[in-house]
PDB file of N, CA and C in Angstrom:
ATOM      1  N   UNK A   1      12.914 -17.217   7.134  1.00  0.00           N
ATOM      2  CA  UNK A   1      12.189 -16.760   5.980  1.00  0.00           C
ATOM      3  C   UNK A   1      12.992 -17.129   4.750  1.00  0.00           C
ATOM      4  N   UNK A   2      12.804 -17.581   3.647  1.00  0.00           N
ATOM      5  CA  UNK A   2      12.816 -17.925   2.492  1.00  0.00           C
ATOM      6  C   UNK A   2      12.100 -17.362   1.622  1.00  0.00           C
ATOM      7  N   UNK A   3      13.356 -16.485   0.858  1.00  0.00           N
ATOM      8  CA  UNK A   3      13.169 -15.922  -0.285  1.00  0.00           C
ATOM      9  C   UNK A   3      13.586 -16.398  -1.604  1.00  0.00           C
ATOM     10  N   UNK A   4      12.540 -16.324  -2.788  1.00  0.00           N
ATOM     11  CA  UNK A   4      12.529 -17.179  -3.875  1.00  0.00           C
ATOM     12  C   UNK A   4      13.146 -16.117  -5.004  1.00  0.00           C
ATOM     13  N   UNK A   5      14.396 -16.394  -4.938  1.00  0.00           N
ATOM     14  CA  UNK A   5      15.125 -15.154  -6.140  1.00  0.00           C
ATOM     15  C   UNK A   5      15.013 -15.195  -7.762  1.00  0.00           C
ATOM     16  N   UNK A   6      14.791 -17.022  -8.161  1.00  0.00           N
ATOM     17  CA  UNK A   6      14.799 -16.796  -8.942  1.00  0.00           C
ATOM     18  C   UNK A   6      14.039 -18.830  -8.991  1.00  0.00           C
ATOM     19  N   UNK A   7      13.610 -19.599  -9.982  1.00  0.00           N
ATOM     20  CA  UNK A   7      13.134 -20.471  -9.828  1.00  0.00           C
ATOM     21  C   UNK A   7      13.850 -21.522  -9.271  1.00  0.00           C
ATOM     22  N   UNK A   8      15.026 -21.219  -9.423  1.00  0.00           N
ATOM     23  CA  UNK A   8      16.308 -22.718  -9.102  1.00  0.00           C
ATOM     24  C   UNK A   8      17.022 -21.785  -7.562  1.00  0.00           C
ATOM     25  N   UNK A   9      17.051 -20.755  -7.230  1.00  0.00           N
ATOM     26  CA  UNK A   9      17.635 -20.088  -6.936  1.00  0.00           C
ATOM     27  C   UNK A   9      16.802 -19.518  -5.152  1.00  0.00           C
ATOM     28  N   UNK A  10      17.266 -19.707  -4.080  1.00  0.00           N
ATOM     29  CA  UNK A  10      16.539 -19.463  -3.074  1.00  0.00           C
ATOM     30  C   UNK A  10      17.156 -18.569  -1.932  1.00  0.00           C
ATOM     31  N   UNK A  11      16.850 -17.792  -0.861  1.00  0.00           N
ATOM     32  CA  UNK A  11      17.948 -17.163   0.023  1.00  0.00           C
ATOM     33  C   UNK A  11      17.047 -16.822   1.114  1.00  0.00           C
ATOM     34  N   UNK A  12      17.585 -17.781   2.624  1.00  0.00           N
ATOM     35  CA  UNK A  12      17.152 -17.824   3.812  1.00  0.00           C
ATOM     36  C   UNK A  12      17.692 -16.531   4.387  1.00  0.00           C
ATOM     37  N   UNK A  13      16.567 -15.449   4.799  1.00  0.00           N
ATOM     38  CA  UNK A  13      17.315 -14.027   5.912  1.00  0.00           C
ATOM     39  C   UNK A  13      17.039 -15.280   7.155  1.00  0.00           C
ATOM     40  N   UNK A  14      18.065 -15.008   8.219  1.00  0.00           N
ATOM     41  CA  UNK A  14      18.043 -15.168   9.859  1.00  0.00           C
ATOM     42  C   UNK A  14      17.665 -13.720   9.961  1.00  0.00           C
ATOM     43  N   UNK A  15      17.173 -14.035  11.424  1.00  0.00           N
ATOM     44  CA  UNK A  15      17.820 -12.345  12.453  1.00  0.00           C
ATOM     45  C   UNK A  15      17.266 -11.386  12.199  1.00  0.00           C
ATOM     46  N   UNK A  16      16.035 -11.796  11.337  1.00  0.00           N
ATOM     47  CA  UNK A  16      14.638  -9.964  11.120  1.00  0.00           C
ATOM     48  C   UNK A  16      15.097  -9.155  11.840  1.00  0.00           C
ATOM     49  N   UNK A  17      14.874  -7.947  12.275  1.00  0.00           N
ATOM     50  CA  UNK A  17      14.734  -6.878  13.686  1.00  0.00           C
ATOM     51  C   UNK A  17      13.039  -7.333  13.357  1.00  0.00           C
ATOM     52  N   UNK A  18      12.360  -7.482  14.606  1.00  0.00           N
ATOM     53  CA  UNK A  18      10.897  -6.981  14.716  1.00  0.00           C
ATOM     54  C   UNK A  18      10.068  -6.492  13.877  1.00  0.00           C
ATOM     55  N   UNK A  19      10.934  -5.079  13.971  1.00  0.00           N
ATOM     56  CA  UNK A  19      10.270  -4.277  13.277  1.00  0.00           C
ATOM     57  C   UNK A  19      10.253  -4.083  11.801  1.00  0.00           C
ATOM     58  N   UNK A  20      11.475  -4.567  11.114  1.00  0.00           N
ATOM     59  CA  UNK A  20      11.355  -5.018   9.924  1.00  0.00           C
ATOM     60  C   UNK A  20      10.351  -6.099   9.804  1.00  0.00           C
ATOM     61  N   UNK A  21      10.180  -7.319  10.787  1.00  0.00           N
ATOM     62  CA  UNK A  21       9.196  -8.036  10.113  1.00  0.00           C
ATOM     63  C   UNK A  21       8.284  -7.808  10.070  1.00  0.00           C
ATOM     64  N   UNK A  22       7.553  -6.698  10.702  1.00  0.00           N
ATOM     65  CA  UNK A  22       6.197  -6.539  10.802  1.00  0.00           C
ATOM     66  C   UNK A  22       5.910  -5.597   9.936  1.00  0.00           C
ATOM     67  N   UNK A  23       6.638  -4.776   9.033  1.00  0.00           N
ATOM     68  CA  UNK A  23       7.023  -3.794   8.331  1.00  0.00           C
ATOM     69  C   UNK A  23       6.380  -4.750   6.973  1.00  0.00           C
ATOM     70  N   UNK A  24       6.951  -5.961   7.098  1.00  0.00           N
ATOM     71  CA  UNK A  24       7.163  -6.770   5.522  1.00  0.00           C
ATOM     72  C   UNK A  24       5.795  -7.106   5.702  1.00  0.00           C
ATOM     73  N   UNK A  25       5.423  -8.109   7.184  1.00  0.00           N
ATOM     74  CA  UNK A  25       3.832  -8.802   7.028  1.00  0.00           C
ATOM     75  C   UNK A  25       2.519  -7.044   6.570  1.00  0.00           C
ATOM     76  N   UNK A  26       3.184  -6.009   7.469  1.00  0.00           N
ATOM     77  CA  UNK A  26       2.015  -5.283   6.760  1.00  0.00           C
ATOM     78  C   UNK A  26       1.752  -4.853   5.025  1.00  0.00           C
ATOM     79  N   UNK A  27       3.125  -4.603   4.665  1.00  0.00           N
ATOM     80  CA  UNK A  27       3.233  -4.287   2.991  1.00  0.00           C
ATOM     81  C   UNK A  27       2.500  -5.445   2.601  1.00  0.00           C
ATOM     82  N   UNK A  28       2.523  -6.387   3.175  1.00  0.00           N
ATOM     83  CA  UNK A  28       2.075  -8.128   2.474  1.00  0.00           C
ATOM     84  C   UNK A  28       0.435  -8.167   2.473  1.00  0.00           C
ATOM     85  N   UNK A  29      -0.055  -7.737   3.824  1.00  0.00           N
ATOM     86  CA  UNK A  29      -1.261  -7.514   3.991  1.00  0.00           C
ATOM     87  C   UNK A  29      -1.746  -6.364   3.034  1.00  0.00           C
ATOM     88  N   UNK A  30      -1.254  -4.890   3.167  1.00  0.00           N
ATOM     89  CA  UNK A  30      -1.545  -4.107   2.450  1.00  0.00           C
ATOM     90  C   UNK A  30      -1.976  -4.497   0.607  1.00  0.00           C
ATOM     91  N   UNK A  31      -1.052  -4.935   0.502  1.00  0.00           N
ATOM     92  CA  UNK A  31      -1.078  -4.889  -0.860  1.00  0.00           C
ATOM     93  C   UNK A  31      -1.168  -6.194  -1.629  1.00  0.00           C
ATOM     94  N   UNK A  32      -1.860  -7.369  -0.537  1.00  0.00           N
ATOM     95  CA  UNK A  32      -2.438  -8.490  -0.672  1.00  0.00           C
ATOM     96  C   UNK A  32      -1.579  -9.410  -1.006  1.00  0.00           C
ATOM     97  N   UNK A  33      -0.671  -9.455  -0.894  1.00  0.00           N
ATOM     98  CA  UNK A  33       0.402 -10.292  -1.561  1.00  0.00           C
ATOM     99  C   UNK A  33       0.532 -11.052  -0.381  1.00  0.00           C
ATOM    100  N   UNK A  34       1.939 -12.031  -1.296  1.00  0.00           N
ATOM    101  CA  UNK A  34       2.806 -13.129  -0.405  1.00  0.00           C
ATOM    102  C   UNK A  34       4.275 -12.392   0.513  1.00  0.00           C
ATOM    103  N   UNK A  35       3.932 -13.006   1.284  1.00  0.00           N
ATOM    104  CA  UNK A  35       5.531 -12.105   2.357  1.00  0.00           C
ATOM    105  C   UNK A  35       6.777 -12.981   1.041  1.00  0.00           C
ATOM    106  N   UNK A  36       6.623 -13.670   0.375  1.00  0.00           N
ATOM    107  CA  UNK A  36       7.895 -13.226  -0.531  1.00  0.00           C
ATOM    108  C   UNK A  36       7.878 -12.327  -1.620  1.00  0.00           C
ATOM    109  N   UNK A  37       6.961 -11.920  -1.873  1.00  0.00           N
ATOM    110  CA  UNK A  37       6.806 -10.851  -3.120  1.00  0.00           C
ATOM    111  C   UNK A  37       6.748  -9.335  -2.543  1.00  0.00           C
ATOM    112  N   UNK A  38       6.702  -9.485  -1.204  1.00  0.00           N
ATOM    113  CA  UNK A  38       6.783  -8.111  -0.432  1.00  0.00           C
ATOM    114  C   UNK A  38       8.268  -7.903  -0.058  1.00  0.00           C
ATOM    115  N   UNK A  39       8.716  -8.653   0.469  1.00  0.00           N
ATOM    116  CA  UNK A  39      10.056  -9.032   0.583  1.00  0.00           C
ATOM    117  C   UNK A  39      11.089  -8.594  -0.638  1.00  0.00           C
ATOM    118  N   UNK A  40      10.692  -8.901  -1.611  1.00  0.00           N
ATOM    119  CA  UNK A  40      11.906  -9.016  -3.052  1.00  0.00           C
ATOM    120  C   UNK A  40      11.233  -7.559  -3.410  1.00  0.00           C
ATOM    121  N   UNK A  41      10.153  -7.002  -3.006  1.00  0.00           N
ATOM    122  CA  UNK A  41       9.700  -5.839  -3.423  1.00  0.00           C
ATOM    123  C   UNK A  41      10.551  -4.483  -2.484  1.00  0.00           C
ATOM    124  N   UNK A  42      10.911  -5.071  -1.413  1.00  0.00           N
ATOM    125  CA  UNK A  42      11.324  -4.276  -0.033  1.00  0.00           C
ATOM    126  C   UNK A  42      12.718  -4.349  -0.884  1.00  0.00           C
ATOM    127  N   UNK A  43      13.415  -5.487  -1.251  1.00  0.00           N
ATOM    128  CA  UNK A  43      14.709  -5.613  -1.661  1.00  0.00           C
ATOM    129  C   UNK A  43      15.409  -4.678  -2.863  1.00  0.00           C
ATOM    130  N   UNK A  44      14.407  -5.053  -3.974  1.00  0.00           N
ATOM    131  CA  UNK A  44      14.443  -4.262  -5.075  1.00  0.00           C
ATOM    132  C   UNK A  44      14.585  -2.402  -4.705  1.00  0.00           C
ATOM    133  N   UNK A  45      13.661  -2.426  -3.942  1.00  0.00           N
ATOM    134  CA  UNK A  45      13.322  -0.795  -3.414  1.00  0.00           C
ATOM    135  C   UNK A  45      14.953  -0.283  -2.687  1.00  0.00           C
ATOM    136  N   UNK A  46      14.973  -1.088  -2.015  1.00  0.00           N
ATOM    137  CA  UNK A  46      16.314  -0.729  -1.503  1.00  0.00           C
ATOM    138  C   UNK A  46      17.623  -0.671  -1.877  1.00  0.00           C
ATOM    139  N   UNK A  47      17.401  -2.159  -3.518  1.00  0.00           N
ATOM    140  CA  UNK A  47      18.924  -1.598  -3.631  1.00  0.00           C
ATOM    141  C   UNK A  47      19.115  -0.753  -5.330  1.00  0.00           C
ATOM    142  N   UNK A  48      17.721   0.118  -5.014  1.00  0.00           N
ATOM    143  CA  UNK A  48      17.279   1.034  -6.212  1.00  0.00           C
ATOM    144  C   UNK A  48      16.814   0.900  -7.771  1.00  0.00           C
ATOM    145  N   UNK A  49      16.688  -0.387  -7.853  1.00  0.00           N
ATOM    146  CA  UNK A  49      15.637  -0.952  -8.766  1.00  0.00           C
ATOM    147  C   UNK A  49      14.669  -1.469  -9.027  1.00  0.00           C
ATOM    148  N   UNK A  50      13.862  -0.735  -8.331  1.00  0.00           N
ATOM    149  CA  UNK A  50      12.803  -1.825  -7.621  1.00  0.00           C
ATOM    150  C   UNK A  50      11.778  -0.289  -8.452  1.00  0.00           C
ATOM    151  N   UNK A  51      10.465   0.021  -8.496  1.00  0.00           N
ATOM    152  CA  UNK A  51       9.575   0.642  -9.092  1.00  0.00           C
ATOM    153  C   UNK A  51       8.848   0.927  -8.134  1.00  0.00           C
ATOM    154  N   UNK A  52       8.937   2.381  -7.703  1.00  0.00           N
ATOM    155  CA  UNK A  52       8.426   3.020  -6.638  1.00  0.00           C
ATOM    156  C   UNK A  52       6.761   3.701  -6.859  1.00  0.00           C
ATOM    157  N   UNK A  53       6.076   3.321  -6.628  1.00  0.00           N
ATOM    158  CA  UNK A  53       4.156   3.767  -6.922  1.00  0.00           C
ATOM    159  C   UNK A  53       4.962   5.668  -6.520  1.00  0.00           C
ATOM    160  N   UNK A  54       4.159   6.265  -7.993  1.00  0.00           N
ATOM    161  CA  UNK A  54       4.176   7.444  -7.817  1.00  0.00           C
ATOM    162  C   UNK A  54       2.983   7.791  -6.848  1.00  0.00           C
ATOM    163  N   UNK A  55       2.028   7.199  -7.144  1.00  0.00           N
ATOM    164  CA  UNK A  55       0.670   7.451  -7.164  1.00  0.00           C
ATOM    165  C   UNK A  55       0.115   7.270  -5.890  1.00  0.00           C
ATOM    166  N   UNK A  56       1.408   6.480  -4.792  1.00  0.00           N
ATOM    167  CA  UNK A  56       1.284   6.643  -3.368  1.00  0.00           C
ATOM    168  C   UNK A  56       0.902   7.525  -2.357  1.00  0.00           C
ATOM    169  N   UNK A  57       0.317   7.594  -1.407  1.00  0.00           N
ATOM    170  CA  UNK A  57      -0.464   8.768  -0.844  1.00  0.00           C
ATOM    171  C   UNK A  57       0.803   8.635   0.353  1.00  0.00           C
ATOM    172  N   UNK A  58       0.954   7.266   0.674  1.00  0.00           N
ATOM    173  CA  UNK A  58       1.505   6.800   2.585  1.00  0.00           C
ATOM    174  C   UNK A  58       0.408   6.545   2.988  1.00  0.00           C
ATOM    175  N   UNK A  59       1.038   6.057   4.588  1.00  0.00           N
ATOM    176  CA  UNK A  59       0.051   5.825   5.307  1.00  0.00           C
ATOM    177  C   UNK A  59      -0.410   6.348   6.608  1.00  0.00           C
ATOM    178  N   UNK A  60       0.270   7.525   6.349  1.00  0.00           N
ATOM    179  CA  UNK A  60       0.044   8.338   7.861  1.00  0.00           C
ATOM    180  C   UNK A  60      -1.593   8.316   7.952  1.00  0.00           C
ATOM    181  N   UNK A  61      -2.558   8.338   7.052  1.00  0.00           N
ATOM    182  CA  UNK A  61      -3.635   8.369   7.718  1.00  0.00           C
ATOM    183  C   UNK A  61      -4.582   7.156   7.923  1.00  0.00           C
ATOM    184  N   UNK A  62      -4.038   6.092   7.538  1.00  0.00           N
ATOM    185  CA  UNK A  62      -4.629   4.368   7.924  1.00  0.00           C
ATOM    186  C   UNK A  62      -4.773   4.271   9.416  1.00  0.00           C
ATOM    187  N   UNK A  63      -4.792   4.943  10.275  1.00  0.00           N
ATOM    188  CA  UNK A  63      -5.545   4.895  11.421  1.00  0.00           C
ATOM    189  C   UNK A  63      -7.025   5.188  11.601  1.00  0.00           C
ATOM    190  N   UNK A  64      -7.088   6.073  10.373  1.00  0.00           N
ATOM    191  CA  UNK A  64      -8.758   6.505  10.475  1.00  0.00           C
ATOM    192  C   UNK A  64      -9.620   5.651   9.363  1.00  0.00           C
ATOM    193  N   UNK A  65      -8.942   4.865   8.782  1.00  0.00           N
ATOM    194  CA  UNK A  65      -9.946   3.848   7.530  1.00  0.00           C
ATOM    195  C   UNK A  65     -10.923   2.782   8.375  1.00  0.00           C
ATOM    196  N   UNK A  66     -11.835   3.130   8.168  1.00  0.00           N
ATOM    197  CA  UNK A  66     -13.185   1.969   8.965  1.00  0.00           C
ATOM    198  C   UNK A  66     -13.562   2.445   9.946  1.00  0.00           C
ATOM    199  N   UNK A  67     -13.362   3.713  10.258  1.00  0.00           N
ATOM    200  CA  UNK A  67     -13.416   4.553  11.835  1.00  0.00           C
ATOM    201  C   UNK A  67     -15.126   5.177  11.741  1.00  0.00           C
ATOM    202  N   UNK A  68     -15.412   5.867  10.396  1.00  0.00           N
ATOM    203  CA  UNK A  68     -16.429   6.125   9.825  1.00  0.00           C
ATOM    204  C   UNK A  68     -17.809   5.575  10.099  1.00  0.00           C
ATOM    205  N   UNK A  69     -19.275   6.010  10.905  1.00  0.00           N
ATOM    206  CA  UNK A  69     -20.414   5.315  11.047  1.00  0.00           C
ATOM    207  C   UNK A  69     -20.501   5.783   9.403  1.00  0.00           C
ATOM    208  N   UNK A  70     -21.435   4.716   9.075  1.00  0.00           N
ATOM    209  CA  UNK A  70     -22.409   4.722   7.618  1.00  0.00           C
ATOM    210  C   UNK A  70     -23.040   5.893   7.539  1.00  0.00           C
ATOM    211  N   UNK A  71     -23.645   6.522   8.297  1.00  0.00           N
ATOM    212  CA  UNK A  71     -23.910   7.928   8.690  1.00  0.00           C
ATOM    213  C   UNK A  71     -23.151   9.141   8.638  1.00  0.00           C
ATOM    214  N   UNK A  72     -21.781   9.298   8.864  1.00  0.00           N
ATOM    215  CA  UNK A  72     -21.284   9.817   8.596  1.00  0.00           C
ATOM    216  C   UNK A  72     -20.985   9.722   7.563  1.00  0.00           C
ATOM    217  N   UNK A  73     -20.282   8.805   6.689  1.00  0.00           N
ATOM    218  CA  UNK A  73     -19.697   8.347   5.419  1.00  0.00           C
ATOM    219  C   UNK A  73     -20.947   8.928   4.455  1.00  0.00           C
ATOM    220  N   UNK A  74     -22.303   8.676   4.717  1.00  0.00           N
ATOM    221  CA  UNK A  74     -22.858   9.356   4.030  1.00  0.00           C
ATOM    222  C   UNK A  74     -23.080  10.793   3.948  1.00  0.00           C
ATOM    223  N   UNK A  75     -22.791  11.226   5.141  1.00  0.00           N
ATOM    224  CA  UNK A  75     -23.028  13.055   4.908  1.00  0.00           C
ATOM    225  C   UNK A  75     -22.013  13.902   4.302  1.00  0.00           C
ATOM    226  N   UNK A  76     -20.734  13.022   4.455  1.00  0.00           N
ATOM    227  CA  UNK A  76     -19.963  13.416   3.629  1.00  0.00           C
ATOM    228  C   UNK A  76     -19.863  13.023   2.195  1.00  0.00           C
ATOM    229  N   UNK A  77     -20.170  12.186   1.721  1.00  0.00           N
ATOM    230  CA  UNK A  77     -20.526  12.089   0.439  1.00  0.00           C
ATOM    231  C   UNK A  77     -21.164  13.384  -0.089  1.00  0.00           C
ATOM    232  N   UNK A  78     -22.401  13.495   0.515  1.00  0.00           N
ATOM    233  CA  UNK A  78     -23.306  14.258   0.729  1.00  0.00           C
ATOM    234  C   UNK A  78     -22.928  16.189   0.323  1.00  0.00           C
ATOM    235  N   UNK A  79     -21.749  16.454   1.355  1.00  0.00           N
ATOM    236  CA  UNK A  79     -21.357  17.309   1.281  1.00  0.00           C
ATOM    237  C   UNK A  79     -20.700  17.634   0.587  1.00  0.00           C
ATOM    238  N   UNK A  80     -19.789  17.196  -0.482  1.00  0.00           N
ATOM    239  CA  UNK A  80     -19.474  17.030  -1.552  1.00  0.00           C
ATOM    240  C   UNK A  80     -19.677  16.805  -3.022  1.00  0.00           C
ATOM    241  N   UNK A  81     -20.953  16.593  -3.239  1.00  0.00           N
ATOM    242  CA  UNK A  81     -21.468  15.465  -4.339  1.00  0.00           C
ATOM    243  C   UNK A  81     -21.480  16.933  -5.227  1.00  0.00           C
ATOM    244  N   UNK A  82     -21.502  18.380  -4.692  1.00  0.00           N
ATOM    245  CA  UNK A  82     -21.124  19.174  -5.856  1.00  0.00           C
ATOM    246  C   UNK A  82     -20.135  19.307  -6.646  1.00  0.00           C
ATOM    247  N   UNK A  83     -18.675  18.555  -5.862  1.00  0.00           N
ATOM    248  CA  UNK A  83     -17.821  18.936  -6.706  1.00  0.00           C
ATOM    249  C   UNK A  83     -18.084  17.675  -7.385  1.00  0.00           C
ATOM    250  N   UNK A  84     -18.363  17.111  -8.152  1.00  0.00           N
ATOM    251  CA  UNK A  84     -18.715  16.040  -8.675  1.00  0.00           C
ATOM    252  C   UNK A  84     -19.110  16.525 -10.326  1.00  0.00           C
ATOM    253  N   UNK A  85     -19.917  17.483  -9.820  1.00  0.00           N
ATOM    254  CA  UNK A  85     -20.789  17.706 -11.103  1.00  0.00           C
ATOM    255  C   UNK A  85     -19.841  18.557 -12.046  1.00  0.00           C
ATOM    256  N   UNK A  86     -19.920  18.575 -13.692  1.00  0.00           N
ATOM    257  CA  UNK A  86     -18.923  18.830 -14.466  1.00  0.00           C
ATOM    258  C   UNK A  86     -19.707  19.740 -15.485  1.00  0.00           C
ATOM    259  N   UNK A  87     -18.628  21.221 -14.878  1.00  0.00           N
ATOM    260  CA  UNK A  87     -19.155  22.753 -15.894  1.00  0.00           C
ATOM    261  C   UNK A  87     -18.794  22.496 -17.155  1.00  0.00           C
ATOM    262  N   UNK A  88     -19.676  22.227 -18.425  1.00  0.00           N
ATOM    263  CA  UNK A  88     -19.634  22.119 -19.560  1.00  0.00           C
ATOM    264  C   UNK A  88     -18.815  23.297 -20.103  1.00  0.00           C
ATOM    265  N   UNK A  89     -18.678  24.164 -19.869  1.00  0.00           N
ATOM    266  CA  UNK A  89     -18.344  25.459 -19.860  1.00  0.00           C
ATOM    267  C   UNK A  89     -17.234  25.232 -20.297  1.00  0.00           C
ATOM    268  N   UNK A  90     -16.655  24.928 -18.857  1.00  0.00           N
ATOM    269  CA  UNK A  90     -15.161  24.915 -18.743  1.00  0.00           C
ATOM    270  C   UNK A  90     -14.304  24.134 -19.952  1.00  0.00           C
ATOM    271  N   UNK A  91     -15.175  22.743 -20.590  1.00  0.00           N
ATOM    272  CA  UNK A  91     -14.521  21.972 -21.354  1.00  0.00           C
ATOM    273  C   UNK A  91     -14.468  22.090 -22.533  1.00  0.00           C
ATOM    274  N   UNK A  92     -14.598  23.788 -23.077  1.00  0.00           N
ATOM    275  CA  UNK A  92     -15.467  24.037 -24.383  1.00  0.00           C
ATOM    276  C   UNK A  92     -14.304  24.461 -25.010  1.00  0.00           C
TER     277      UNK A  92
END
């Protein structure tokens, strides 16, 4: 793997563990990017300058995304669509 540090500037990792690489191809997939911009993103993060998403949930529950019939997805909409609606009241 070849990482692009800087435009003139390049740095080959050997020797992934596994599980680091599959760690990097999913962040890459996740978040649509290139496995080098996931990579220098993994790097940054780690050696504490890197800009951590507050706004991150995780991913403990990405097992259940697409699990949903259309049917369901709609009743839950469904079941909800009250909290939706906005008490004028409250914003006075």
């Amino acid at each position: 793997m070849t990482l692009e540090l800087s435009r003139s500037t390049q740095l080959t990792l050997r020797g992934l563990d596994p599980e680091l690489q599959r760690r990097l191809k999913d962040l890459a997939r996740r978040e649509r990017t290139s496995l080098n911009r996931a990579a220098l993103r993994l790097l940054e993060l780690g050696a504490g300058i890197g800009k951590r998403d507050t706004d991150q949930i995780g991913n403990s529950l990405d097992h259940l995304i697409g699990t949903w019939t259309r049917h369901q997805a709609d009743e839950f909409l469904d079941s909800i669509r009250s909290c939706e609606q906005i008490d004028e009241d409250l914003w006075k």
